[in-house]
N, C-alpha and C. Protein backbone atom coordinates (compact mmCIF):
# COMPACT_ATOMS: atom_id res chain seq x y z
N UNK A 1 22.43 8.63 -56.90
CA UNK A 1 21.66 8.01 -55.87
C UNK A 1 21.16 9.08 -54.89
N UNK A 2 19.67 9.18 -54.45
CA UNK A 2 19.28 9.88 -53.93
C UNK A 2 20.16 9.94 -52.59
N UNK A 3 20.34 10.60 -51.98
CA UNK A 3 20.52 10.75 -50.38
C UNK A 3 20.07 10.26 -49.06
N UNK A 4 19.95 9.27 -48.45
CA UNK A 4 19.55 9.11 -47.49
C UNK A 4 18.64 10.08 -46.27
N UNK A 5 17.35 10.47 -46.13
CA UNK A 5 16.87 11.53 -45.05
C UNK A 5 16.94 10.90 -43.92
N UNK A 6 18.23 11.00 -43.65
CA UNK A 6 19.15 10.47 -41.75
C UNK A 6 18.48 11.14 -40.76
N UNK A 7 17.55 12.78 -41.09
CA UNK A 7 17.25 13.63 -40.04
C UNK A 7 16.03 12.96 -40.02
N UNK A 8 14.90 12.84 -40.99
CA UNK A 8 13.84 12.58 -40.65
C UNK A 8 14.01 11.23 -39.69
N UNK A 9 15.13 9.88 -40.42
CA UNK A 9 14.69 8.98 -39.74
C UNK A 9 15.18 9.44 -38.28
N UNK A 10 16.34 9.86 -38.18
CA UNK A 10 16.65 9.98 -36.59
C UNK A 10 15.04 10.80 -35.51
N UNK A 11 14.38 11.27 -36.38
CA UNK A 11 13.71 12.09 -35.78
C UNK A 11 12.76 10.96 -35.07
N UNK A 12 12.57 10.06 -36.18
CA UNK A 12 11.39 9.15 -35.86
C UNK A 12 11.85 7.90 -34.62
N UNK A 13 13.03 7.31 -35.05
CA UNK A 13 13.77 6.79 -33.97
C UNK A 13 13.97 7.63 -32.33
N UNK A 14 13.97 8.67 -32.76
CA UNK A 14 14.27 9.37 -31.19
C UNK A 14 13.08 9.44 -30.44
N UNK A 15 12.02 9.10 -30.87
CA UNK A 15 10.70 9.17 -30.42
C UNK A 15 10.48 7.85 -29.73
N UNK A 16 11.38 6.83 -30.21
CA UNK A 16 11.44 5.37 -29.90
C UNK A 16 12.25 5.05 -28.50
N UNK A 17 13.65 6.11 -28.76
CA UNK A 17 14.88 5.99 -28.04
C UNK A 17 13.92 7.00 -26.63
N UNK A 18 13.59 7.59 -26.47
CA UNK A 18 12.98 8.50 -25.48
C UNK A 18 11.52 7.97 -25.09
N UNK A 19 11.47 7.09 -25.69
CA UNK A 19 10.14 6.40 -25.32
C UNK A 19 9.87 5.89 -23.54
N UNK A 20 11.06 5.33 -23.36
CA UNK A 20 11.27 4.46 -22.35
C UNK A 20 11.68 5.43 -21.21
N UNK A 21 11.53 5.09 -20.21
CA UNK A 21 11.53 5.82 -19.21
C UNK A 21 12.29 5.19 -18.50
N UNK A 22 13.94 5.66 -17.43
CA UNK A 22 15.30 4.96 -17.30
C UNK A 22 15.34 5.13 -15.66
N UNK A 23 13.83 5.60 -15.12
CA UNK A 23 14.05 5.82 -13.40
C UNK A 23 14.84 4.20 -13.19
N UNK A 24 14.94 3.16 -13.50
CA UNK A 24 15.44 2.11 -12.78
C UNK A 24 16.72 2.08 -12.90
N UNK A 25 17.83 3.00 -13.78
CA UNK A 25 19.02 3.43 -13.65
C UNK A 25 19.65 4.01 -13.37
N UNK A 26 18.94 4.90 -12.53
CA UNK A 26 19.72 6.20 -11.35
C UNK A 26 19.63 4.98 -9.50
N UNK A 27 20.49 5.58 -9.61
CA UNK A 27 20.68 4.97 -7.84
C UNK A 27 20.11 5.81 -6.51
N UNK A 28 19.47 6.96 -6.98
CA UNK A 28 19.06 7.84 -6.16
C UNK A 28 17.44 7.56 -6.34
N UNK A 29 16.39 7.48 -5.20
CA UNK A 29 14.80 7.52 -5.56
C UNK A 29 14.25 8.82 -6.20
N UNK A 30 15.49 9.97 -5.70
CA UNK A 30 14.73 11.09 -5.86
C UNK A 30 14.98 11.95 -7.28
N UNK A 31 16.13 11.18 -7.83
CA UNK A 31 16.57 11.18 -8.99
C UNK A 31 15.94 10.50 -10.74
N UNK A 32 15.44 9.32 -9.59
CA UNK A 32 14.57 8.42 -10.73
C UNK A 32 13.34 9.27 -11.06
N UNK A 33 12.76 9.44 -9.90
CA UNK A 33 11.20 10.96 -10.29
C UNK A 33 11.85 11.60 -10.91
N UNK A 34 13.09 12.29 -10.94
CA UNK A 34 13.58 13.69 -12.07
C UNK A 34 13.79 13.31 -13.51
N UNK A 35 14.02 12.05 -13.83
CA UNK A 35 14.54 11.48 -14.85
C UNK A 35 13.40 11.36 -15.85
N UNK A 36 12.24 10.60 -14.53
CA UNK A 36 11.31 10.46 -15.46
C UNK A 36 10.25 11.87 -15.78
N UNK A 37 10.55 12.59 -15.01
CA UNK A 37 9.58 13.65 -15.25
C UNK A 37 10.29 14.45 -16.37
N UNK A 38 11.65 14.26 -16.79
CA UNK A 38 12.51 14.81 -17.54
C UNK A 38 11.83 14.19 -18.76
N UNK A 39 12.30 12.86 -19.03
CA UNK A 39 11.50 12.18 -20.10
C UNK A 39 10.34 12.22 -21.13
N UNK A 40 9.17 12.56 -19.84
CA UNK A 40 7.91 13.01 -20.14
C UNK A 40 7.80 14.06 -20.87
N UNK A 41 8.09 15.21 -20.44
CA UNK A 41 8.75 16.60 -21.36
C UNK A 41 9.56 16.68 -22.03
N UNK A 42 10.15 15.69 -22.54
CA UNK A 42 11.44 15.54 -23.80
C UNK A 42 10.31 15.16 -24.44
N UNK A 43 9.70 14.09 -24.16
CA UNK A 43 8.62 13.59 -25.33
C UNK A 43 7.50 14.41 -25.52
N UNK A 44 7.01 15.34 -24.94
CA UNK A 44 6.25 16.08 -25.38
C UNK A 44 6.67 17.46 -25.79
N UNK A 45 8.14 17.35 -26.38
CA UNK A 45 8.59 18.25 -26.83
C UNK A 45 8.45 19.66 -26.05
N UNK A 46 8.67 19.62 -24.91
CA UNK A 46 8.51 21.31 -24.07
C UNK A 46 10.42 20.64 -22.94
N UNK A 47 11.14 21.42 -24.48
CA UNK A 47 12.30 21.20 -24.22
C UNK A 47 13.00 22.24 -23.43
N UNK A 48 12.40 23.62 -23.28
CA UNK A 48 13.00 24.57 -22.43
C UNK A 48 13.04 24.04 -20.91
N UNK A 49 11.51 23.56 -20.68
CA UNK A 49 11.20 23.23 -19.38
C UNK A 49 11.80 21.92 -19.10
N UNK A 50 11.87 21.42 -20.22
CA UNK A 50 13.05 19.92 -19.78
C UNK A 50 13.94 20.24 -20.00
N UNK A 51 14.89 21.00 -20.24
CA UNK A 51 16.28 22.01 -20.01
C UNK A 51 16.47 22.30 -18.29
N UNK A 52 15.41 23.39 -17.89
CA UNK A 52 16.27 23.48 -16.85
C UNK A 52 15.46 22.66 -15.66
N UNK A 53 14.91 22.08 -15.81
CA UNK A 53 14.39 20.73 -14.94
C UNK A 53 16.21 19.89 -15.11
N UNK A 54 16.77 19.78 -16.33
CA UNK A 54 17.02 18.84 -16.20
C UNK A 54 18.66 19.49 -15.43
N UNK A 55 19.05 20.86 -16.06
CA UNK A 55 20.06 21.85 -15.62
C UNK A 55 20.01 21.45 -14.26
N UNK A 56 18.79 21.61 -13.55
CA UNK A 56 19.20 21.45 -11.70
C UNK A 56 19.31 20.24 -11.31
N UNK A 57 18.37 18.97 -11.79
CA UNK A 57 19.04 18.19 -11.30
C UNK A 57 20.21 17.48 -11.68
N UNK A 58 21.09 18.17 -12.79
CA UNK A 58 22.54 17.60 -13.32
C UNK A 58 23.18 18.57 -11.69
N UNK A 59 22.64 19.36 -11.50
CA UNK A 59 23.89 20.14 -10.13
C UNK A 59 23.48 19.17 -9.27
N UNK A 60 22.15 18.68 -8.80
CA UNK A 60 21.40 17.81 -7.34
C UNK A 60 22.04 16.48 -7.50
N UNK A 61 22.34 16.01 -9.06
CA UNK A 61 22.85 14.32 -9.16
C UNK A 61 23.62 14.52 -10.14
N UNK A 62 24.94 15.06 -10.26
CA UNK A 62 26.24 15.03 -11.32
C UNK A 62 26.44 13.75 -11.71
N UNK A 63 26.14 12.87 -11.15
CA UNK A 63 26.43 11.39 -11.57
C UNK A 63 25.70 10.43 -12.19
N UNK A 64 24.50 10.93 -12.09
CA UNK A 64 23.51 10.44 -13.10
C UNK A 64 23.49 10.20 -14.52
N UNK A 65 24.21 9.34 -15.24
CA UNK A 65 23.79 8.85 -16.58
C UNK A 65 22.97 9.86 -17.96
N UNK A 66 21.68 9.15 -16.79
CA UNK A 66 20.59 9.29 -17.66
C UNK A 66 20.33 10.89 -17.41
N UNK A 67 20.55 11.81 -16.59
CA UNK A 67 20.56 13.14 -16.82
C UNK A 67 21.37 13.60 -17.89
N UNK A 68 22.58 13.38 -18.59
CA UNK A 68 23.24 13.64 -19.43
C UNK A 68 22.92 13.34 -20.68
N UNK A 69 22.21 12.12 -20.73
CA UNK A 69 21.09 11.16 -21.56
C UNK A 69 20.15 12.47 -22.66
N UNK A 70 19.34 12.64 -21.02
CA UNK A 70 17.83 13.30 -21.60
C UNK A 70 18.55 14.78 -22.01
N UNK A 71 19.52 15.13 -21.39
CA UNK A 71 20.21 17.05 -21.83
C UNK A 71 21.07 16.27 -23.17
N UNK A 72 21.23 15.81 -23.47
CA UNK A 72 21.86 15.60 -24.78
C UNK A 72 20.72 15.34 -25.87
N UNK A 73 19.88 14.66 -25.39
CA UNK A 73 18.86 14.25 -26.08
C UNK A 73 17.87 16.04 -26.43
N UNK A 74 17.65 16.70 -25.33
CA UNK A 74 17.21 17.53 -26.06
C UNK A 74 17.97 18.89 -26.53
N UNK A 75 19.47 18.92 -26.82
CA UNK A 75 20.58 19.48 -27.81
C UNK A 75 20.42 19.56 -28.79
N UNK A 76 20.08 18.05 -29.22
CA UNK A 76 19.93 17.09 -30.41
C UNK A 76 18.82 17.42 -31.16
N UNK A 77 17.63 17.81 -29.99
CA UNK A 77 16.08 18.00 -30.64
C UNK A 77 16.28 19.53 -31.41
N UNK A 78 17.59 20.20 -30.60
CA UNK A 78 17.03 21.51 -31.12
C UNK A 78 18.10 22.29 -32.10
N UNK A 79 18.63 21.08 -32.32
CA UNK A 79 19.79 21.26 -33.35
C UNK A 79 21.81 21.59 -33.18
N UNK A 80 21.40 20.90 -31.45
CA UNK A 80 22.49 22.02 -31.15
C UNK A 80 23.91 20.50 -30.86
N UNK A 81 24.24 20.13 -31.59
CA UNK A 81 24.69 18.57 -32.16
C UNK A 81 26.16 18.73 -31.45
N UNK A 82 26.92 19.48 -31.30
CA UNK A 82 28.30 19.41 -30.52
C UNK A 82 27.54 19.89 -29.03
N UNK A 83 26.96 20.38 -28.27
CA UNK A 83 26.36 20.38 -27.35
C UNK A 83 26.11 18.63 -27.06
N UNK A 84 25.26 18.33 -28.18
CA UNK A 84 24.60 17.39 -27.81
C UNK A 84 25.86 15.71 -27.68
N UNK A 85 26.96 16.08 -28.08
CA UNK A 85 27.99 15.17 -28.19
C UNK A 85 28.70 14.94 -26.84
N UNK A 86 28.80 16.65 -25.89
CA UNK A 86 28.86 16.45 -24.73
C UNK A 86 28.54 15.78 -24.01
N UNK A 87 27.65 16.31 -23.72
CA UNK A 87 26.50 15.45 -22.89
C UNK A 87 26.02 13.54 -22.60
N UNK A 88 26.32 13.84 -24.17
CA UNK A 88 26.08 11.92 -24.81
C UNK A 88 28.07 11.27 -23.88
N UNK A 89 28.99 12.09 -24.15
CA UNK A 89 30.40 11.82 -23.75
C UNK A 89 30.15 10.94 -22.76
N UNK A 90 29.52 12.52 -22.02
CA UNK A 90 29.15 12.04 -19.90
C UNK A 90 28.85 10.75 -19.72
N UNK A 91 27.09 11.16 -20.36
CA UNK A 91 26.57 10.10 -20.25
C UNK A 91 26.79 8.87 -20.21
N UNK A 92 28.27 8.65 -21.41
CA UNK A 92 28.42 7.19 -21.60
C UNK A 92 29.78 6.90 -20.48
N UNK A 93 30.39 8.12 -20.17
CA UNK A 93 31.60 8.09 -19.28
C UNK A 93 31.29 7.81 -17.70
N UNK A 94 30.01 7.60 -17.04
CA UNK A 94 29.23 7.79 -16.32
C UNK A 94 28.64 6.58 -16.01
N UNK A 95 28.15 5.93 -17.08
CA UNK A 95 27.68 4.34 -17.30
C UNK A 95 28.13 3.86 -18.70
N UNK A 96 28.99 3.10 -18.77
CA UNK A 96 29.32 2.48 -20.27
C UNK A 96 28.44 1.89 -20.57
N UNK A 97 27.52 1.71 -20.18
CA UNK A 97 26.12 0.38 -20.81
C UNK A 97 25.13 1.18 -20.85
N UNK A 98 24.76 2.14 -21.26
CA UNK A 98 24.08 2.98 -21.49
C UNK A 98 23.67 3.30 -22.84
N UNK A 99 22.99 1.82 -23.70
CA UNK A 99 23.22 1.59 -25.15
C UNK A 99 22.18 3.39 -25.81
N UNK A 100 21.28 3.20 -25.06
CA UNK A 100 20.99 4.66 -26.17
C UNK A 100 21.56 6.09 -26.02
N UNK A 101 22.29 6.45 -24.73
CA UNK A 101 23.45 7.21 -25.52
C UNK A 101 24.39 6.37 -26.12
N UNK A 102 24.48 5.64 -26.69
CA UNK A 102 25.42 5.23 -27.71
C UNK A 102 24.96 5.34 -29.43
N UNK A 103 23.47 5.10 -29.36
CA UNK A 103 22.67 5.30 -30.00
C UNK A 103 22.45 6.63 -30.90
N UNK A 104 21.83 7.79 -29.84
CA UNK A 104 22.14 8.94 -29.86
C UNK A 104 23.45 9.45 -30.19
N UNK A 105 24.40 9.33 -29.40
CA UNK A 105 25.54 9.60 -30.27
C UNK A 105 25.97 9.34 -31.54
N UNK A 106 25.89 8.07 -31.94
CA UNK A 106 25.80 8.08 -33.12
C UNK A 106 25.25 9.07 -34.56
N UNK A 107 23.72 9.17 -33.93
CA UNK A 107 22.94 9.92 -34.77
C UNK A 107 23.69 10.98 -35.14
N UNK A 108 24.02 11.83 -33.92
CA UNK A 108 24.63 13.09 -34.04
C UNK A 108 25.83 13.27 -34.27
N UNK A 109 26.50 11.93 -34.48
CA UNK A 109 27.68 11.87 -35.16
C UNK A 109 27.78 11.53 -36.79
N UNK A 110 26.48 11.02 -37.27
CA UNK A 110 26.08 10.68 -38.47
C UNK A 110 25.55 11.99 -38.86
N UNK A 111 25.01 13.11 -38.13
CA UNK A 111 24.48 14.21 -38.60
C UNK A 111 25.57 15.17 -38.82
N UNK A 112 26.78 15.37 -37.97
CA UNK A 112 27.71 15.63 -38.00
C UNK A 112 28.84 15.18 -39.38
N UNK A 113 28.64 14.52 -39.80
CA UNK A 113 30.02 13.74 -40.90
C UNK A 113 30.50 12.61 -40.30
N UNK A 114 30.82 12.11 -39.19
CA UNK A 114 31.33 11.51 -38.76
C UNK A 114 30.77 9.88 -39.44
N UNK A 115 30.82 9.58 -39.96
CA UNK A 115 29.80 8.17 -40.40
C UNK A 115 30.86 6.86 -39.44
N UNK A 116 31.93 6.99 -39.23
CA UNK A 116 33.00 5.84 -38.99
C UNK A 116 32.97 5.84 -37.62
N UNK A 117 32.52 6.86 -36.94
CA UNK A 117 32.75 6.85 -35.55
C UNK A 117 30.61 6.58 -35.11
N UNK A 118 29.85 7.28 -36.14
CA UNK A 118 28.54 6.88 -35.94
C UNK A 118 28.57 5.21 -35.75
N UNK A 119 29.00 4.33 -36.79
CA UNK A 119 29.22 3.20 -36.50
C UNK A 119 29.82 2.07 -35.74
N UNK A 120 30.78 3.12 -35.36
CA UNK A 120 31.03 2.21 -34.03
C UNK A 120 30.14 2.52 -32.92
N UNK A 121 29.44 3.45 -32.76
CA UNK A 121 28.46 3.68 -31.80
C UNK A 121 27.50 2.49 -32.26
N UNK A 122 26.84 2.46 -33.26
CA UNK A 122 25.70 1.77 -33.47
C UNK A 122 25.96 0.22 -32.98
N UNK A 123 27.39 -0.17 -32.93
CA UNK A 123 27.86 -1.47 -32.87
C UNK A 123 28.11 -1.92 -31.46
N UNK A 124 28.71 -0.80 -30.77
CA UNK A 124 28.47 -0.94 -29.24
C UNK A 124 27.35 -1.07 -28.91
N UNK A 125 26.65 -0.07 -28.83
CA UNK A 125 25.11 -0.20 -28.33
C UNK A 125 24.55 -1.57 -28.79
N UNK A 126 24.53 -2.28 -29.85
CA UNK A 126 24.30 -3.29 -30.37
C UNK A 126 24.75 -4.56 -29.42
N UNK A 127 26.18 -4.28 -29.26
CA UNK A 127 27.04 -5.17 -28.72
C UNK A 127 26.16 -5.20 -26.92
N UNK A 128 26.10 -3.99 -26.45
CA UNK A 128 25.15 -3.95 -24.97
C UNK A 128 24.09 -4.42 -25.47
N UNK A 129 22.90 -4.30 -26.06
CA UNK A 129 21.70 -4.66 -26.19
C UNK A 129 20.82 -5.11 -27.20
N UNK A 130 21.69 -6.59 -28.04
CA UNK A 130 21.19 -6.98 -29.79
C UNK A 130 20.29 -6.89 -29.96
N UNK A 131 19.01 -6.68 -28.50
CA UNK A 131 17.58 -6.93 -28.95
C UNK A 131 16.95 -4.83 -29.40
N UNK A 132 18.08 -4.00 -29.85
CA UNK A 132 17.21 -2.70 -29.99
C UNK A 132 17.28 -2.61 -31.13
N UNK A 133 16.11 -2.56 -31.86
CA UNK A 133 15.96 -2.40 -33.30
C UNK A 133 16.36 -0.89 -33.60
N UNK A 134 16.21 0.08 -32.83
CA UNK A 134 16.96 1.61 -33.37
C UNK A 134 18.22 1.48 -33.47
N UNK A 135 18.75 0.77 -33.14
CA UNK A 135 20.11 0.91 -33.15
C UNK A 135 20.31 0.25 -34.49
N UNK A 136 20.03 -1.08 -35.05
CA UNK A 136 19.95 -1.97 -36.17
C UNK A 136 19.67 -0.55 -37.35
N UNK A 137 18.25 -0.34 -37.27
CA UNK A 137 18.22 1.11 -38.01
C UNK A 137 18.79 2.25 -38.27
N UNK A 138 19.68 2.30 -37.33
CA UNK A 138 20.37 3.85 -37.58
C UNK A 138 22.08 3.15 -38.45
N UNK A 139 21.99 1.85 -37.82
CA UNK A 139 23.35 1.56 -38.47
C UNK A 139 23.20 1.13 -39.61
N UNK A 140 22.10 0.82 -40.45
CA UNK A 140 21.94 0.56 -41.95
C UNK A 140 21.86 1.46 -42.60
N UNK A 141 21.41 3.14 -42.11
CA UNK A 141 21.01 4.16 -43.00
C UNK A 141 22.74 4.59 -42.78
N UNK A 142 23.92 4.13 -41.80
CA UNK A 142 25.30 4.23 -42.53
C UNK A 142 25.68 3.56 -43.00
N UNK A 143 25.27 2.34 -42.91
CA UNK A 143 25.99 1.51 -44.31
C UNK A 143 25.46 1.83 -45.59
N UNK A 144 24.10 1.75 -45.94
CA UNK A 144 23.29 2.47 -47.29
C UNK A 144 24.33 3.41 -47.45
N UNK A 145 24.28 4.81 -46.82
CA UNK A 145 25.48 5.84 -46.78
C UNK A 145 26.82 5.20 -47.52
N UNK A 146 27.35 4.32 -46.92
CA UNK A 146 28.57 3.62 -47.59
C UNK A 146 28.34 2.76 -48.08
N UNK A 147 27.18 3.17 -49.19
CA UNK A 147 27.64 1.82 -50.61
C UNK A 147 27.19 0.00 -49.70
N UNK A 148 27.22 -0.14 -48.50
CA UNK A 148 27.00 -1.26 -47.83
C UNK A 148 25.17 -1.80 -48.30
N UNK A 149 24.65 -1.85 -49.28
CA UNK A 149 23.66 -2.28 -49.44
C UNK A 149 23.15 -3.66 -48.89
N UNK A 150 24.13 -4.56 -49.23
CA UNK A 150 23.30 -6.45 -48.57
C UNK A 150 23.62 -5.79 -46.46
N UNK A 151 24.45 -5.18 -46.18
CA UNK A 151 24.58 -4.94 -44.67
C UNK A 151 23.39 -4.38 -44.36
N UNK A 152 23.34 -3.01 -45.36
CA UNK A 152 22.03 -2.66 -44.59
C UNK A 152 20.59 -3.05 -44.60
N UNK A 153 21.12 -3.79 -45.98
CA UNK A 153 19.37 -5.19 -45.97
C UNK A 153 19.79 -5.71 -44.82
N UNK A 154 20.54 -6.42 -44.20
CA UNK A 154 20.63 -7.42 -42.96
C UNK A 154 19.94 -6.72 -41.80
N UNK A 155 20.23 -5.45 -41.63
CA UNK A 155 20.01 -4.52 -40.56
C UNK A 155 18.80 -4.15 -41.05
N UNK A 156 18.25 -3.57 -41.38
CA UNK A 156 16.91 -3.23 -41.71
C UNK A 156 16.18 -4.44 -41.40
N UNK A 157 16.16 -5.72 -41.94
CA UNK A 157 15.39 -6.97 -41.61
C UNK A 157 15.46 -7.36 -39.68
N UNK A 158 16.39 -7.13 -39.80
CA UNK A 158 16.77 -7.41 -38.38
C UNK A 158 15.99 -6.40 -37.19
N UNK A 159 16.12 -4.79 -37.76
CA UNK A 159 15.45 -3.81 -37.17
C UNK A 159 13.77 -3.99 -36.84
N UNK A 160 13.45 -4.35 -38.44
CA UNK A 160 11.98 -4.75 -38.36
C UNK A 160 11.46 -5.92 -37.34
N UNK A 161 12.18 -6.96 -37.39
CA UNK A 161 11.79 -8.45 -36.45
C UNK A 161 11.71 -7.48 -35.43
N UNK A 162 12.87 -7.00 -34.45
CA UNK A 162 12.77 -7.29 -33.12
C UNK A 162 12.06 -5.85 -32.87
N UNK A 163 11.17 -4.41 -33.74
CA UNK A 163 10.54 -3.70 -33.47
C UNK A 163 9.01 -4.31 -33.64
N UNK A 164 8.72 -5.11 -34.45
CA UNK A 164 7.30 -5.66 -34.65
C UNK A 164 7.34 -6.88 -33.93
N UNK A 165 8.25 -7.26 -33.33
CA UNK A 165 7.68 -8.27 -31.44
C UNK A 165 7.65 -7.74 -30.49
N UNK A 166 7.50 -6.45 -30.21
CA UNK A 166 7.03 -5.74 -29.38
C UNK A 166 5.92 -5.43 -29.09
C-alpha cells in the first residue's frame, strides 16, 4: 500500500489552519495587532520576519496563546518539528481551547512517528470545535495510516461537508 503524503496534505491544511486571524483571543489590544500582523507573514510565507516579529512580542506578551500558536506554526513551516512541539506545548498550556494548536500539534506529531498521540490531538481539537474540517482531515490520513479505512471514510466525508459550507 502506497504511503500516505501526510507532508503535502499538512502543507495544504496549514494554509487553512493559518488562514484565520486569532486578534479576538489575546486579551491585550496591542497584542491582537501583533498576532495579526504575525499571521499575515506566516501566510505569506516571510517566516524570518514573522520569527522575530513574533520573538519580541512573545517577551512584550509571554502569555499570549496565539503567539506560541503562530512561532510554532512557523518551526513547522521550516521543518524544525521538536521546536515546533514546544511552542504548540505553550500554546495549549496557556489556553486549553486553542483547537488549532491541537491541530498543529498533531501534524507534527504525525510527522514525527507519533501517530497515537497525533490522534488524540486530532480528537481534542475535535472535541473543542466539531465544526473544523482540518482537524476531521488530518485525523483520517492517521487512521488510513492505521489500517482504519471505514474511520477514515467517516472523517474524510465529514471533513468535506463542513469545508464546502463555508
Amino acid at each position: 500500500m502506497k504511503k500516505t503524503p501526510i507532508l503535502l496534505i499538512s502543507a495544504a491544511l496549514l494554509i487553512g489552519l493559518s488562514g484565520a486571524v486569532y486578534a479576538d483571543e489575546a486579551t491585550n489590544p496591542d497584542a491582537n495587532k501583533t498576532i495579526t500582523e504575525i499571521g499575515i507573514l506566516v501566510n505569506s510565507q516571510k517566516y524570518k520576519i514573522a520569527m522575530a516579529k513574533c520573538n519580541s512580542a512573545i517577551q512584550k506578551f509571554p502569555n499570549e496563546s496565539f503567539l506560541y500558536y503562530w512561532r510554532g506554526s512557523i518551526y513547522n513551516s521550516i521543518g524544525e518539528k521538536n521546536l515546533a512541539l514546544q511552542d504548540l506545548n505553550k500554546a495549549i498550556s496557556l489556553n486549553a481551547k486553542n483547537e488549532k494548536a491541537y491541530v498543529l500539534r498533531g501534524i507534527c506529531k504525525s510527522e514525527l512517528g507519533d501517530k497515537g498521540g497525533a490522534l488524540e490531538d486530532y480528537n481534542k481539537a475535535i472535541e473543542l470545535n466539531p465544526n473544523d474540517g482540518s482537524a476531521y482531515s488530518m485525523r483520517a490520513m492517521v487512521k488510513l495510516d492505521n489500517g482504519d479505512y471505514d474511520g477514515a471514510n467517516e472523517d474524510l466525508d465529514k471533513s468535506n461537508k463542513l469545508m464546502n459550507s463555508k
